[in-house]
C-alpha atoms as a PDB file:
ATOM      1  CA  UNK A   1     -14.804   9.141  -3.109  1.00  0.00           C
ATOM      2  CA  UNK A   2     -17.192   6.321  -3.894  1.00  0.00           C
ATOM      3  CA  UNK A   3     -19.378   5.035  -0.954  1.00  0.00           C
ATOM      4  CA  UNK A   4     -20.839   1.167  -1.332  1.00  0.00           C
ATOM      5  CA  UNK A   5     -22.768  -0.424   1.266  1.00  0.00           C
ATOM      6  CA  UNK A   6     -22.427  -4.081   1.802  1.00  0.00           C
ATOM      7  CA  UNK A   7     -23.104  -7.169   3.525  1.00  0.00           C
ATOM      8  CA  UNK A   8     -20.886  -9.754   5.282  1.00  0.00           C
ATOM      9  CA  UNK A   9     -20.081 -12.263   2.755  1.00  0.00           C
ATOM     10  CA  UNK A  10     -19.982  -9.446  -0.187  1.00  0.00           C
ATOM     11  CA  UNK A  11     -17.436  -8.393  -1.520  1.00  0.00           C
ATOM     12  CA  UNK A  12     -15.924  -5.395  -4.217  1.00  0.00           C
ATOM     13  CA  UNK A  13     -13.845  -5.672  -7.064  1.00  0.00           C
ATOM     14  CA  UNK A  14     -11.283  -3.213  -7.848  1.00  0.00           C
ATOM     15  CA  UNK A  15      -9.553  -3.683 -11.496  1.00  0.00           C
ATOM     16  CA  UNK A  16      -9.381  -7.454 -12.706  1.00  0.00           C
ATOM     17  CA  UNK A  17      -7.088  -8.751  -9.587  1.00  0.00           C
ATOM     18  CA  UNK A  18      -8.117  -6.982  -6.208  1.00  0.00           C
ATOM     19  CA  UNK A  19     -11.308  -7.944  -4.607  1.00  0.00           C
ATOM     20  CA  UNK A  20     -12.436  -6.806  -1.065  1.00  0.00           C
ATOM     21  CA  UNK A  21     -15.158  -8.977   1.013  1.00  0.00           C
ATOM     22  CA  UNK A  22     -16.519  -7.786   3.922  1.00  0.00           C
ATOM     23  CA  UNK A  23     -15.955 -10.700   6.175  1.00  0.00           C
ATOM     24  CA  UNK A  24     -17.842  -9.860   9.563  1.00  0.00           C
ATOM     25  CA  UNK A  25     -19.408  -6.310  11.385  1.00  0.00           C
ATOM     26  CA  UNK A  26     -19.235  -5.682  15.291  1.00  0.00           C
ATOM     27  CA  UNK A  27     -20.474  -2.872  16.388  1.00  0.00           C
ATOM     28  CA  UNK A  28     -18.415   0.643  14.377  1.00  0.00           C
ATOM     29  CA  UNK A  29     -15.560  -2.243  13.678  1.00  0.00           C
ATOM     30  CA  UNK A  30     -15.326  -3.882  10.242  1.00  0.00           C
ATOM     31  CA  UNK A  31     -13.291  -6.883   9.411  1.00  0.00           C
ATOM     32  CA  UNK A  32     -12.062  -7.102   5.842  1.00  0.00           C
ATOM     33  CA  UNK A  33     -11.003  -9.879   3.841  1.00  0.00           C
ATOM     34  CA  UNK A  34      -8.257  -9.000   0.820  1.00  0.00           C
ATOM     35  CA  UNK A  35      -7.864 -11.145  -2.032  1.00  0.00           C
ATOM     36  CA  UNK A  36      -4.710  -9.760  -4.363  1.00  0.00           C
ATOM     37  CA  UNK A  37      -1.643 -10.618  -6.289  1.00  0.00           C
ATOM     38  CA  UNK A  38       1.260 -11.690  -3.570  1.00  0.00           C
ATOM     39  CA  UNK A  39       3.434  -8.534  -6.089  1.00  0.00           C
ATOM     40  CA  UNK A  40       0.702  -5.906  -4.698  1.00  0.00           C
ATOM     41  CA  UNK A  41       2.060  -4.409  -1.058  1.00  0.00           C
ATOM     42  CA  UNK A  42      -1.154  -3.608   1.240  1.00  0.00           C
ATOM     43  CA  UNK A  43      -0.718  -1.904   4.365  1.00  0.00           C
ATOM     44  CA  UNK A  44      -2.793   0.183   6.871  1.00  0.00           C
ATOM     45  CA  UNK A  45      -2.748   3.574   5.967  1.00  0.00           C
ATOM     46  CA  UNK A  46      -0.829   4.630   9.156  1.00  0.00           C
ATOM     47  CA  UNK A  47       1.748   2.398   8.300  1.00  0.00           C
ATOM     48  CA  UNK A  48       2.138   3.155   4.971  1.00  0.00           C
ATOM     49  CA  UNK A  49       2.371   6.906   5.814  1.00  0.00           C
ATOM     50  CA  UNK A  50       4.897   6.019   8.093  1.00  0.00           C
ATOM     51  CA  UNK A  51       7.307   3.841   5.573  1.00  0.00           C
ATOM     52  CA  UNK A  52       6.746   6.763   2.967  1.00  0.00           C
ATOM     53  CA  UNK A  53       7.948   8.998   6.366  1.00  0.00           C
ATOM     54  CA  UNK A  54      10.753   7.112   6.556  1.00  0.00           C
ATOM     55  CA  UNK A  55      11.851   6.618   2.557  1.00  0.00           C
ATOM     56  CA  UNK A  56      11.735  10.379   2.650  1.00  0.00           C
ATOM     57  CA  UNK A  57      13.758  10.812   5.449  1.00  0.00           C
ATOM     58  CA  UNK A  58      16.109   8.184   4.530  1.00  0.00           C
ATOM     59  CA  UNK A  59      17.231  10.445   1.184  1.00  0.00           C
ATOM     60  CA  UNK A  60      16.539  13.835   2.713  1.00  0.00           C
ATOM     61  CA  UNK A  61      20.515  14.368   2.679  1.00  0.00           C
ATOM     62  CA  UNK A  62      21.018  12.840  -0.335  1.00  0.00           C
ATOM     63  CA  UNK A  63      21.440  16.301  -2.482  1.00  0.00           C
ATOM     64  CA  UNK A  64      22.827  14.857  -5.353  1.00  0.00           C
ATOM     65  CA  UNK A  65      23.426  10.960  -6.213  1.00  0.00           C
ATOM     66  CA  UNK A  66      25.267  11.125  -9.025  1.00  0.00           C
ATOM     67  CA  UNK A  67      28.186  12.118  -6.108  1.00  0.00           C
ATOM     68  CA  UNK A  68      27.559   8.444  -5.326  1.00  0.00           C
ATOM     69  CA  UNK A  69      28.549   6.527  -8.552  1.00  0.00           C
ATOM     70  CA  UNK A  70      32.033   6.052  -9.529  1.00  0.00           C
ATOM     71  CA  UNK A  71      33.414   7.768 -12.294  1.00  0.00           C
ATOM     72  CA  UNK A  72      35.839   5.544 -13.574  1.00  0.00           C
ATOM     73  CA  UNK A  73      33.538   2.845 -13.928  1.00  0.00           C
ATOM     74  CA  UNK A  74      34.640   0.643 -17.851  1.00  0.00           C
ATOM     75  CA  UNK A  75      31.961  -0.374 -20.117  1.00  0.00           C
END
């Protein structure tokens, strides 16, 4: 894990299109400010555990989709 310290007003650069800024402290709370392509899903962690919870539950009974397709689809 990389630790940076910064500022309010500074910001980190992740690849060539995601930049974080630290946009205010208060107390133990930081406020971030997210600057990415509108293709590039962000979440909060808990909720993107959650939708991963739910993807995986949502084909947990799904043994084998092949079952699903037709078979006597024409080219």
């Amino acid at each position: 894990m990389l630790i940076l310290n910064r500022k309010p007003g500074e910001a980190i650069q992740i690849g060539e299109n995601i930049e974080l800024v630290v946009v205010s402290l208060a107390g133990e709370q930081v406020k971030l400010g997210i600057n990415a392509p509108r293709h590039i899903d962000i979440h909060r962690k808990e909720i993107y555990l959650s939708i991963q919870e739910e993807n995986n539950a949502a084909t947990k009974h799904v043994e084998d989709l092949s079952k699903l397709l037709p078979t006597n689809v024409k080219k």
